[in-house]
N, C-alpha and C. Protein backbone atom coordinates (compact mmCIF):
# COMPACT_ATOMS: atom_id res chain seq x y z
N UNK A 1 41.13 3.68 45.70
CA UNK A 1 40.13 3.61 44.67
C UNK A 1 40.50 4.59 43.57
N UNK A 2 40.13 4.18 42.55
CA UNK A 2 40.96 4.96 41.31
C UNK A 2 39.93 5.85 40.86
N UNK A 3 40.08 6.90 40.00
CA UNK A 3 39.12 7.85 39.74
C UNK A 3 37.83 7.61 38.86
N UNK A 4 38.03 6.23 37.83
CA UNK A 4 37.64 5.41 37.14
C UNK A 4 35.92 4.87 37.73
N UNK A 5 37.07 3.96 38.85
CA UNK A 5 36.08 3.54 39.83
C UNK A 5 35.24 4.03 40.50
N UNK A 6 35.61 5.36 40.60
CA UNK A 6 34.65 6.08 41.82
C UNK A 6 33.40 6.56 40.59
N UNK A 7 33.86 7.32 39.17
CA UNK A 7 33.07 7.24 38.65
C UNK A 7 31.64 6.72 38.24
N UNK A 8 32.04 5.30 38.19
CA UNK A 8 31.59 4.20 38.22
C UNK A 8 30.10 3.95 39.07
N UNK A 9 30.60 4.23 40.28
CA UNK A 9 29.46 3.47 41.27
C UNK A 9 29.13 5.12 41.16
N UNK A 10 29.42 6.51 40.83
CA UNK A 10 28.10 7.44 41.05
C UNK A 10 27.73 7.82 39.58
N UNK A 11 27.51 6.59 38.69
CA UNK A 11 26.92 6.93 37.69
C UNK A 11 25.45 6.60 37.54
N UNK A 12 24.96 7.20 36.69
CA UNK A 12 23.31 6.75 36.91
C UNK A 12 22.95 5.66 36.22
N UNK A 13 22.19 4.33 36.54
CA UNK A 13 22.02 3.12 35.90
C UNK A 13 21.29 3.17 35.12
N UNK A 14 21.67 3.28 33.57
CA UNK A 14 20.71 2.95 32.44
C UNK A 14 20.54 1.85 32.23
N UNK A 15 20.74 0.54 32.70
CA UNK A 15 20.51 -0.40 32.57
C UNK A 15 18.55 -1.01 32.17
N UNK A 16 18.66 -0.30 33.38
CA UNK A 16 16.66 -0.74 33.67
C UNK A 16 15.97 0.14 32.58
N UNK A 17 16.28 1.25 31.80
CA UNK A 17 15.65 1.87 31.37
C UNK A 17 15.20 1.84 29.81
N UNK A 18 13.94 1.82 29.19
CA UNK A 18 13.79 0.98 28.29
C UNK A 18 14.64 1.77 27.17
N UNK A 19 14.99 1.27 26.07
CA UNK A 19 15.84 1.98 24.90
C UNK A 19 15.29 2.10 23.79
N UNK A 20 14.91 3.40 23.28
CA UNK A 20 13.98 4.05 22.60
C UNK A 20 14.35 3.20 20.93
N UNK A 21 13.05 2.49 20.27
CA UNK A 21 12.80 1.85 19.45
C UNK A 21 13.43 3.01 18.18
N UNK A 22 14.79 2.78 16.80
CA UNK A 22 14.98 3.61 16.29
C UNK A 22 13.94 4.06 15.14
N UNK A 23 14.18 5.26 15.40
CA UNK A 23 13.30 5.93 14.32
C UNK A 23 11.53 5.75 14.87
N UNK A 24 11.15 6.09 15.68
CA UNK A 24 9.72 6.01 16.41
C UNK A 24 9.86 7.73 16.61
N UNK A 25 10.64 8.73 16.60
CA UNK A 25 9.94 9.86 15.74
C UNK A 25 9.15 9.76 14.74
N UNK A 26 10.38 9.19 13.92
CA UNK A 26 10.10 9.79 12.39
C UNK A 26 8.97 8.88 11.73
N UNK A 27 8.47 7.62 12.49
CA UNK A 27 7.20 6.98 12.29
C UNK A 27 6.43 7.75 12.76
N UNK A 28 6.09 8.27 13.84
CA UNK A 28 4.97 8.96 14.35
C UNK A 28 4.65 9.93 13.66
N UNK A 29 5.77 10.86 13.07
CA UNK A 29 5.68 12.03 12.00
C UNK A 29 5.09 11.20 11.04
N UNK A 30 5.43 10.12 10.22
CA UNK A 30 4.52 9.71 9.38
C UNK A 30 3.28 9.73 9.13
N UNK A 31 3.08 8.77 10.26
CA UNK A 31 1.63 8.43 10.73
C UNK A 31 0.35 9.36 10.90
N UNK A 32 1.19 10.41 11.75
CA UNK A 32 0.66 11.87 11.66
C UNK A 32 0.04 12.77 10.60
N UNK A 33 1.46 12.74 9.56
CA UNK A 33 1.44 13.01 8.54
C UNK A 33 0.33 12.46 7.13
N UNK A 34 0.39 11.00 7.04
CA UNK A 34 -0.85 10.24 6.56
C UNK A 34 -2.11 10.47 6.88
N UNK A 35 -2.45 10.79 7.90
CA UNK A 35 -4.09 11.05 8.49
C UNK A 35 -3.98 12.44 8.19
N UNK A 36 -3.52 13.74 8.21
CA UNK A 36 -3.85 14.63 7.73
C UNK A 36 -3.90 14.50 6.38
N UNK A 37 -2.90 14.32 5.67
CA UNK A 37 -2.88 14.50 3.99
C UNK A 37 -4.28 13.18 4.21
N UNK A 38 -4.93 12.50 4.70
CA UNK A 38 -6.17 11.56 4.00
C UNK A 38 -7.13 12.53 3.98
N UNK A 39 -6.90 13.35 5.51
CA UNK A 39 -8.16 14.16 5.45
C UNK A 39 -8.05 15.19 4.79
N UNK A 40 -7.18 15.76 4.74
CA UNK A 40 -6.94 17.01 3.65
C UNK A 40 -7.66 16.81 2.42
N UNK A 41 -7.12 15.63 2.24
CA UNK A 41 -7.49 14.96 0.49
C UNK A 41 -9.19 14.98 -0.11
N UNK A 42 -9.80 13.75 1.51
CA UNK A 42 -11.07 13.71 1.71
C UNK A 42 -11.70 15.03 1.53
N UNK A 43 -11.35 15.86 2.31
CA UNK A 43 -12.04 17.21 2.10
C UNK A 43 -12.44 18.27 0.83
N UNK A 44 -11.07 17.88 0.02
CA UNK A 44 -10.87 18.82 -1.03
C UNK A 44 -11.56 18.21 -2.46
N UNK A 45 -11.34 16.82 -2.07
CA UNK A 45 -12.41 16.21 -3.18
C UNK A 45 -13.98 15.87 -3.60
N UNK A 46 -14.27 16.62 -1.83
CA UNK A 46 -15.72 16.56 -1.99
C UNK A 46 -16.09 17.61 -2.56
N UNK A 47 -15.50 18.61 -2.57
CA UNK A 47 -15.78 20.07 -3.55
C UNK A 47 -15.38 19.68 -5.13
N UNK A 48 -15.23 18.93 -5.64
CA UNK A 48 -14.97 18.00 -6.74
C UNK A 48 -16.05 17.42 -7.22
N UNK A 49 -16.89 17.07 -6.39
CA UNK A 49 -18.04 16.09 -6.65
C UNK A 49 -18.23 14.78 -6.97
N UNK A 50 -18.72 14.08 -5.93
CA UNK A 50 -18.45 12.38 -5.87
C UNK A 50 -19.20 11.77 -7.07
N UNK A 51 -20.38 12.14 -7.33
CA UNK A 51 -20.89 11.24 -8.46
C UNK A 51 -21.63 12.33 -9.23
N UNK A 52 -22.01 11.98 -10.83
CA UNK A 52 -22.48 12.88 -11.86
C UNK A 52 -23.78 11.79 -12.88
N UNK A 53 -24.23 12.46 -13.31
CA UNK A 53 -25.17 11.41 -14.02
C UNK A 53 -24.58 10.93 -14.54
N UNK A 54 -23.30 10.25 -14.98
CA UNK A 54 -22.61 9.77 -16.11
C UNK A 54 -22.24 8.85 -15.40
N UNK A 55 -21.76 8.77 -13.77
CA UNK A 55 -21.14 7.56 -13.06
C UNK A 55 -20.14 9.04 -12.01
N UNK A 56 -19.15 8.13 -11.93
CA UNK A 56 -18.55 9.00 -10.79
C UNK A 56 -17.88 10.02 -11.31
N UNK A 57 -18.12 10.48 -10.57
CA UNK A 57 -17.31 12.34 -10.72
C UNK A 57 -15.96 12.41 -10.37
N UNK A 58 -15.71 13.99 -10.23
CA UNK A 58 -13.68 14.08 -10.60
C UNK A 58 -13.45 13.59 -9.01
N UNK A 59 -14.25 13.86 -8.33
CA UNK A 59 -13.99 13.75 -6.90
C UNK A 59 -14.07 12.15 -6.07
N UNK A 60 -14.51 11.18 -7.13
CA UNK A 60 -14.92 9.86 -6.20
C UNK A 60 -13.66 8.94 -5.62
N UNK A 61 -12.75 8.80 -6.88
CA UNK A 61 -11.86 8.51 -6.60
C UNK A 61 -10.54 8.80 -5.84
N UNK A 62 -10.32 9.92 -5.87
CA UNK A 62 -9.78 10.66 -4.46
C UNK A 62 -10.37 10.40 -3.66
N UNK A 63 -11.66 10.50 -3.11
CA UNK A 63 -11.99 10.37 -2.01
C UNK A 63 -12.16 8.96 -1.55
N UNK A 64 -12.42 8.05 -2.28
CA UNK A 64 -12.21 6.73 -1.66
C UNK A 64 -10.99 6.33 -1.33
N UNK A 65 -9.74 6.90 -2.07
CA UNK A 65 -8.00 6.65 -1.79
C UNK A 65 -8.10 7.21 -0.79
N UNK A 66 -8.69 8.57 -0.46
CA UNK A 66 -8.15 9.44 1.01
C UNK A 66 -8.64 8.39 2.00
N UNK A 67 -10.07 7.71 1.54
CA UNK A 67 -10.58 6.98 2.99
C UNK A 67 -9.60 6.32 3.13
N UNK A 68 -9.56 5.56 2.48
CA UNK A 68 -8.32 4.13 2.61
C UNK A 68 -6.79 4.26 3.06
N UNK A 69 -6.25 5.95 2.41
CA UNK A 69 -5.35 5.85 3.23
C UNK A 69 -5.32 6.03 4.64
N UNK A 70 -6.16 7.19 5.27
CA UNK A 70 -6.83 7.46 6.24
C UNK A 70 -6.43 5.91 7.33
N UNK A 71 -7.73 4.99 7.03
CA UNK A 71 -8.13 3.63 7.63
C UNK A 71 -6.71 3.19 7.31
N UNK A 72 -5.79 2.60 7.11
CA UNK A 72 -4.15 2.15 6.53
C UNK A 72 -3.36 3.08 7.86
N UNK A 73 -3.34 4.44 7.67
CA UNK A 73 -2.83 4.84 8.71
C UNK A 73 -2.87 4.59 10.25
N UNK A 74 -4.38 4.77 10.45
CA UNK A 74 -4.58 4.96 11.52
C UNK A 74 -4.41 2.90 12.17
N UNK A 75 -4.65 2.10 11.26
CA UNK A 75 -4.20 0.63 11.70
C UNK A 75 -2.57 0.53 11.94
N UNK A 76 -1.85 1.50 11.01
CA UNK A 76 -0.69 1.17 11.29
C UNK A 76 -0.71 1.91 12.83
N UNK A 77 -1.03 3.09 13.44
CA UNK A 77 -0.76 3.66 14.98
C UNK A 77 -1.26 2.96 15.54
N UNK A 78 -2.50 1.92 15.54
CA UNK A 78 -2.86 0.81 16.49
C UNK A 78 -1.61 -0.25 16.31
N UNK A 79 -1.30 -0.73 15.35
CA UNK A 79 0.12 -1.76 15.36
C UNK A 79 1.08 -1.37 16.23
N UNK A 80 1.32 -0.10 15.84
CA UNK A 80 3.06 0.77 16.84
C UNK A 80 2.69 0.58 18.32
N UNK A 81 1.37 1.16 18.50
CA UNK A 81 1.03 1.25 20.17
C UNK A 81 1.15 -0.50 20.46
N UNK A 82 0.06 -0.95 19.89
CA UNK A 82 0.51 -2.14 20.43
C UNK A 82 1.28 -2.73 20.70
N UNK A 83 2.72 -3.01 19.49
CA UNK A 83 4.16 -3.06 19.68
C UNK A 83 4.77 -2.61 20.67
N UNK A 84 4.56 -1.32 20.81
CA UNK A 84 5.04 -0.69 22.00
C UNK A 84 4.42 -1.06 23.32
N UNK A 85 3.52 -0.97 23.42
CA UNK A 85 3.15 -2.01 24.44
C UNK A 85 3.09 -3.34 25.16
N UNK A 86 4.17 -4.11 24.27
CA UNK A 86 4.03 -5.34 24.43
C UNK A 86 3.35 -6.49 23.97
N UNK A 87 2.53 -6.05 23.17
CA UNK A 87 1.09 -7.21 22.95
C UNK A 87 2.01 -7.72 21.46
N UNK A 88 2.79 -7.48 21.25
CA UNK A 88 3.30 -8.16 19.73
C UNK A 88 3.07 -8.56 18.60
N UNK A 89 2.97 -6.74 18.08
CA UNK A 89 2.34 -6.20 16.87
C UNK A 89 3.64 -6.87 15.83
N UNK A 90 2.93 -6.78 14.38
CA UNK A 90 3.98 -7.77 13.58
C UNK A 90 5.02 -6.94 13.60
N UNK A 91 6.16 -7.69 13.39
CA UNK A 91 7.75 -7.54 13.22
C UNK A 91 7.38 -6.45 11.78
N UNK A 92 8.03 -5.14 12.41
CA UNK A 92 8.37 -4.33 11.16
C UNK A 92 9.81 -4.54 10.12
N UNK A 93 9.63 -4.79 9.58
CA UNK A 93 10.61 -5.28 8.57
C UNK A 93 10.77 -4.26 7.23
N UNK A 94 12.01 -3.83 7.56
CA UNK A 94 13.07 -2.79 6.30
C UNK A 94 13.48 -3.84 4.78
N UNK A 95 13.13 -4.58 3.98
CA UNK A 95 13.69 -5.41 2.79
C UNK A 95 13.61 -4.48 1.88
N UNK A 96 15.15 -3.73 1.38
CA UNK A 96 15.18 -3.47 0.17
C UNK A 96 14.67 -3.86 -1.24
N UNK A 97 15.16 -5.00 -1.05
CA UNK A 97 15.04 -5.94 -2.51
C UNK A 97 13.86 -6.05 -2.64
N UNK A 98 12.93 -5.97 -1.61
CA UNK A 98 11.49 -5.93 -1.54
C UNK A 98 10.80 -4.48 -1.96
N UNK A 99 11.18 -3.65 -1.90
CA UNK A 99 10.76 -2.56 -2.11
C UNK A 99 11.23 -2.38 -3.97
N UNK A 100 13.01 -2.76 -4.06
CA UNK A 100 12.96 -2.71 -5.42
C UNK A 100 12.24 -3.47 -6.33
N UNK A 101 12.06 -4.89 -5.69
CA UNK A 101 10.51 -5.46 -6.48
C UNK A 101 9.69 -4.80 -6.77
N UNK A 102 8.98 -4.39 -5.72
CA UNK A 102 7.36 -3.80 -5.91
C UNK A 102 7.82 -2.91 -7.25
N UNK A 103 8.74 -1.75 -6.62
CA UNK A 103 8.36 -0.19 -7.72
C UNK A 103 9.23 -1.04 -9.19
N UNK A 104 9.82 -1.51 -9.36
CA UNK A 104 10.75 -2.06 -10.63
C UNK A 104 9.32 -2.61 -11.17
N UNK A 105 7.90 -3.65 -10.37
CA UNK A 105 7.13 -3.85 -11.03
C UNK A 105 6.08 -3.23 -11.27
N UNK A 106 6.10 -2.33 -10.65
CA UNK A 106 4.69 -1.39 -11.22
C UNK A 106 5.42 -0.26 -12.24
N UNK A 107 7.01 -0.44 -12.56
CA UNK A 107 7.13 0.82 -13.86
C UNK A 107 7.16 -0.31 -14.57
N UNK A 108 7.52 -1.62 -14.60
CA UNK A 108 6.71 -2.18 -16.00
C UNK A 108 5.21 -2.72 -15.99
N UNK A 109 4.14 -2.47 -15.28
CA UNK A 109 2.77 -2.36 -15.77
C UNK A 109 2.60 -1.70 -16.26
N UNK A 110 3.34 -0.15 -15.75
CA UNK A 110 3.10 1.08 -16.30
C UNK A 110 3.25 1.14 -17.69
N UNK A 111 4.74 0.55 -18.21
CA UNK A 111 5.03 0.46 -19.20
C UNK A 111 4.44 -0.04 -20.06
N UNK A 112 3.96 -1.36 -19.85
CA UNK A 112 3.17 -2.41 -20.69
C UNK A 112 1.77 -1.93 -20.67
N UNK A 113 1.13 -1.40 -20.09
CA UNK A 113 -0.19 -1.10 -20.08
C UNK A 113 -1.13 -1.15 -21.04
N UNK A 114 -0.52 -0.09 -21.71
CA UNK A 114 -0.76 0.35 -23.17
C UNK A 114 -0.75 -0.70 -24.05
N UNK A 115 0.07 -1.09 -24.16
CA UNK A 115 0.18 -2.70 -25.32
C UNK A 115 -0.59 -3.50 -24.85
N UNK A 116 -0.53 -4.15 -23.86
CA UNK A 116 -0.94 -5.57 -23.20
C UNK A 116 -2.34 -4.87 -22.97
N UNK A 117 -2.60 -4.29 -22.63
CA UNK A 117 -4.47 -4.04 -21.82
C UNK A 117 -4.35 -3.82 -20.18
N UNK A 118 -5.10 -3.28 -19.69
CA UNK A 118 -5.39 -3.68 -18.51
C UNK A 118 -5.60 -5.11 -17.63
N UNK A 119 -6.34 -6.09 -18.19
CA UNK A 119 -6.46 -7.04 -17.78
C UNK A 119 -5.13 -7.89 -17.72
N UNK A 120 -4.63 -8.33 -19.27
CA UNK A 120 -3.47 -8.87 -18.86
C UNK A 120 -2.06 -8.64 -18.10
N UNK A 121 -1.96 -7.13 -18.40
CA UNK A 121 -0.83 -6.42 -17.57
C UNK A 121 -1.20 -6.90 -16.13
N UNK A 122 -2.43 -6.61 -15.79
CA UNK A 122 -2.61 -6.70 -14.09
C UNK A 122 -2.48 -8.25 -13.45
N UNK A 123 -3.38 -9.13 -14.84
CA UNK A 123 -2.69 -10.52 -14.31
C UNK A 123 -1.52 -10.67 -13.74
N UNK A 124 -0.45 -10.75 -15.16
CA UNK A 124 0.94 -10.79 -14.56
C UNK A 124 1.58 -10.00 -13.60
N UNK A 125 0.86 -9.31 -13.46
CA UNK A 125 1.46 -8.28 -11.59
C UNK A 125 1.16 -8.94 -11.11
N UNK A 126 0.05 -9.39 -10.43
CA UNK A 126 -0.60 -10.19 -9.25
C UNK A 126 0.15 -11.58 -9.18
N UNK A 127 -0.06 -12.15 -10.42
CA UNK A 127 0.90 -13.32 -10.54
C UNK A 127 2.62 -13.12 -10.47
N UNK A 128 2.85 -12.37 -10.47
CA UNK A 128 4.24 -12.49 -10.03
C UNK A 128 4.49 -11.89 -8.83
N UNK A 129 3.28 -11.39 -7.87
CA UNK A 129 3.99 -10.87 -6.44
C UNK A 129 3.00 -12.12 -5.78
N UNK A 130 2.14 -12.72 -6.44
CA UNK A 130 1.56 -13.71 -5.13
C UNK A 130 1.84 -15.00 -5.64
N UNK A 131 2.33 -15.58 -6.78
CA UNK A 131 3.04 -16.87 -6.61
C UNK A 131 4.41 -16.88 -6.49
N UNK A 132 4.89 -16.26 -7.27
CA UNK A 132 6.74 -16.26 -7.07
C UNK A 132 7.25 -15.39 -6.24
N UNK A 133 6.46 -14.25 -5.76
CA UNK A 133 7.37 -13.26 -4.89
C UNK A 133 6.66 -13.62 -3.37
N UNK A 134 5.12 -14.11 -2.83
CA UNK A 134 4.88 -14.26 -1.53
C UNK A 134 4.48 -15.64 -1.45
N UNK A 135 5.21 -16.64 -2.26
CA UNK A 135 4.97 -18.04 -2.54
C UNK A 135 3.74 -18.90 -2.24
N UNK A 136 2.68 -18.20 -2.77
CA UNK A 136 1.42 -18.50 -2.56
C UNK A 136 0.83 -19.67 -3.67
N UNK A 137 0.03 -20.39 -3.37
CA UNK A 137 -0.46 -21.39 -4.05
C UNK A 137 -0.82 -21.31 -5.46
N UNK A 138 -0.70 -21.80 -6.01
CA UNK A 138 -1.72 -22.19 -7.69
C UNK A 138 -2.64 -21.66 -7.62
N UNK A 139 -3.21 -22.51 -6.98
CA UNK A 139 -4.86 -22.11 -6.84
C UNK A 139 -5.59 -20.46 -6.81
N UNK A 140 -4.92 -20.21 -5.40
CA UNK A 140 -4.73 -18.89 -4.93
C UNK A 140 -4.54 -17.74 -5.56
N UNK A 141 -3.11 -18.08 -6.47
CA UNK A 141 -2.70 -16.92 -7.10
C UNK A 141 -3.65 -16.37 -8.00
N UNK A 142 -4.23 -17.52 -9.24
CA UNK A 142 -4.98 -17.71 -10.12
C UNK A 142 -6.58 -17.00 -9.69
N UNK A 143 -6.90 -17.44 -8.79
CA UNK A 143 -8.69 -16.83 -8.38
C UNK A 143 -8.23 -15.16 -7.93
N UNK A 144 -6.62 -14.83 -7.22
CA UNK A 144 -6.95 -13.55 -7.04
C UNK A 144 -6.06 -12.76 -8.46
N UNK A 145 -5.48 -13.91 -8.93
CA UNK A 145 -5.26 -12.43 -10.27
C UNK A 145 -6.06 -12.64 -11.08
N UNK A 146 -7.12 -13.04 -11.29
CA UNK A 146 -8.74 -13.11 -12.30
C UNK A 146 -9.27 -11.96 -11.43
N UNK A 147 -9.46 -12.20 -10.30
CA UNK A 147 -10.03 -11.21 -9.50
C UNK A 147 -9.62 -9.79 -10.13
N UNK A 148 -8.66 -9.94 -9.45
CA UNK A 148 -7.83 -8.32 -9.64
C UNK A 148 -7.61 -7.75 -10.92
N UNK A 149 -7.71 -8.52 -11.85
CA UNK A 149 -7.33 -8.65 -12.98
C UNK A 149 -8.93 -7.76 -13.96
N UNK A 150 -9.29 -8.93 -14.46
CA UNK A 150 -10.82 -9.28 -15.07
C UNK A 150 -11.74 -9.13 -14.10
N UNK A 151 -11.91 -9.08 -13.40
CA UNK A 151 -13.27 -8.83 -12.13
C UNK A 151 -12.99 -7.09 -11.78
N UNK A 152 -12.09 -7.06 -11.76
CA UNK A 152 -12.15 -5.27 -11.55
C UNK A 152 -12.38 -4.93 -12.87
N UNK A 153 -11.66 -4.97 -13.81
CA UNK A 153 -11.96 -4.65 -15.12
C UNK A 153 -13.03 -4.59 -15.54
N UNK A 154 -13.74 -5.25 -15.61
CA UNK A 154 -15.81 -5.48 -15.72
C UNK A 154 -16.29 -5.26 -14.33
N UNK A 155 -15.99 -4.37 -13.39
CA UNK A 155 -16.54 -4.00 -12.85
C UNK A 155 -16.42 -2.39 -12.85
N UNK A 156 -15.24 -1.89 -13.51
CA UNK A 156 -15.20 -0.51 -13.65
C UNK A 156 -15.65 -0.39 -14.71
N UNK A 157 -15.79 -1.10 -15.91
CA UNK A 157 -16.25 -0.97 -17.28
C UNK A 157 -17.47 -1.19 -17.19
N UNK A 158 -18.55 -1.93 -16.64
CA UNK A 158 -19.99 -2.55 -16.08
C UNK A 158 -20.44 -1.51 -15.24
N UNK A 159 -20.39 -1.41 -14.23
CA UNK A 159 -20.25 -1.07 -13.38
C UNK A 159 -20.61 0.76 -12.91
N UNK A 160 -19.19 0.98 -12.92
CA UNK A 160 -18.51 2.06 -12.53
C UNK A 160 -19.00 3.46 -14.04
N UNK A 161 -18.61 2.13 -15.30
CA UNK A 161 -18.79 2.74 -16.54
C UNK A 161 -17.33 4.04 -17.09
N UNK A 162 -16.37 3.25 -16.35
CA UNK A 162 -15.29 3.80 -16.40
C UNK A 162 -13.96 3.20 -17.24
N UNK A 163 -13.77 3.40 -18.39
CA UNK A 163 -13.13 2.56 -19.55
C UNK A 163 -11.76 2.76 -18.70
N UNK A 164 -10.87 1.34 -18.63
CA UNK A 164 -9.76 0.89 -18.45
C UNK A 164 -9.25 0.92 -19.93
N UNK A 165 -7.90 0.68 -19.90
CA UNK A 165 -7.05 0.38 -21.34
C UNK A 165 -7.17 -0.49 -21.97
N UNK A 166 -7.99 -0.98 -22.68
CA UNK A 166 -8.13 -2.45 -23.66
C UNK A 166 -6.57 -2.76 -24.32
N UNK A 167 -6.24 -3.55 -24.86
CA UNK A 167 -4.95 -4.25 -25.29
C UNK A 167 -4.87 -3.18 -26.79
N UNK A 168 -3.33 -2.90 -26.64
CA UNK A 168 -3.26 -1.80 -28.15
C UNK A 168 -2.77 -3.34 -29.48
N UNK A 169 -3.33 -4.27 -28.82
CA UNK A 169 -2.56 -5.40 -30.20
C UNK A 169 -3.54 -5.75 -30.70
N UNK A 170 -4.24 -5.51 -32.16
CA UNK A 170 -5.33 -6.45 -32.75
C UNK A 170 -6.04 -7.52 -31.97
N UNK A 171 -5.27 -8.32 -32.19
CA UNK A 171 -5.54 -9.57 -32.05
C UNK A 171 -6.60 -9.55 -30.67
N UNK A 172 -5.66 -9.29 -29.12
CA UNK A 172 -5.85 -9.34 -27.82
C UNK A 172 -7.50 -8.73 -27.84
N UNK A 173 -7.04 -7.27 -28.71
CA UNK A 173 -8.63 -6.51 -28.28
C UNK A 173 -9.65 -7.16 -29.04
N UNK A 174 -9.27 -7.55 -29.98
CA UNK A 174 -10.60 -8.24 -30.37
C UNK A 174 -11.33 -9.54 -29.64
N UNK A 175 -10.64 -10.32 -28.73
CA UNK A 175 -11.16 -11.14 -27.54
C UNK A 175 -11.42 -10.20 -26.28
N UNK A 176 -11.22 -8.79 -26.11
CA UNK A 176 -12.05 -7.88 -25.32
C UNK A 176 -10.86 -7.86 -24.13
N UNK A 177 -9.89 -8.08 -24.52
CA UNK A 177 -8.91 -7.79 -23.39
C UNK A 177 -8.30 -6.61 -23.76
């Protein structure tokens, strides 16, 4: 028997043993990481003050982002456990080109903002990540970029009483976009 061999049969069988999912540190550090900075956030903005006779205060809006990231986090550690457990949490998926979408399109809302208005800038976001980029219906796209669009818009301006960017072009602002 060769020295190879003998090796061999007194090695220990990793076979059976499960093989650690990559990068499930550095998610958990995330995850971790997200629920403190929500609550951190939550906390520091209530000394800010949530609402003022005028409508909301310096503090409302932070604190509704902290909730939300907060609730976002803590669904994503129910997803992982579950995953990890077997029950078959969605396929986490790495797409570059997907990521350079998103941020390539929110520095031109950013950009356009100012010119175009709020409303129309946000149309064409919505409309270009939910009909051409997550190939979603006509129909669909249309009721949620009015939504997102014009329905938030008159609802922070109505509402909230919180002026969005009207259109810097004659023409646009004078139809109230």
């Amino acid at each position: 028997m060769s020295h190879q061999q003998e090796l061999a049969e007194h090695a220990p069988d990793d076979h059976d043993a499960p093989s650690p999912v990559p990068g499930t540190r550095l998610r958990t550090g995330t995850q971790a990481a997200l629920v403190a900075l929500s609550l951190y956030i939550a906390v520091e903005s209530l000394g800010l003050g949530l609402w003022t006779s005028f409508g909301p205060g310096a503090g409302f809006f932070p604190f509704v982002l902290a909730i939300a990231l907060g609730l976002l986090a803590v669904a994503w550690i129910v997803q992982s456990v579950r995953a990890r457990g077997g029950e078959g949490g969605p396929a986490e998926r790495t797409d570059a080109g997907h990521v350079v979408a998103v941020l390539g399109s929110l520095v031109v809302l950013a950009a356009v903002m100012d010119l175009l208005g709020y409303q129309i800038s946000v149309f064409v976001f919505l409309m270009y990540h939910l009909k051409w980029r997550a190939g979603r219906s006509w129909t669909l796209s249309l009721v949620l970029s009015l939504a997102g669009s014009a329905g938030v818009y008159h609802g922070f301006v109505q509402g909230l009483m919180v002026q969005l960017p009207p259109s810097g072009i004659p023409f646009l602002a004078g139809w109230g976009l």
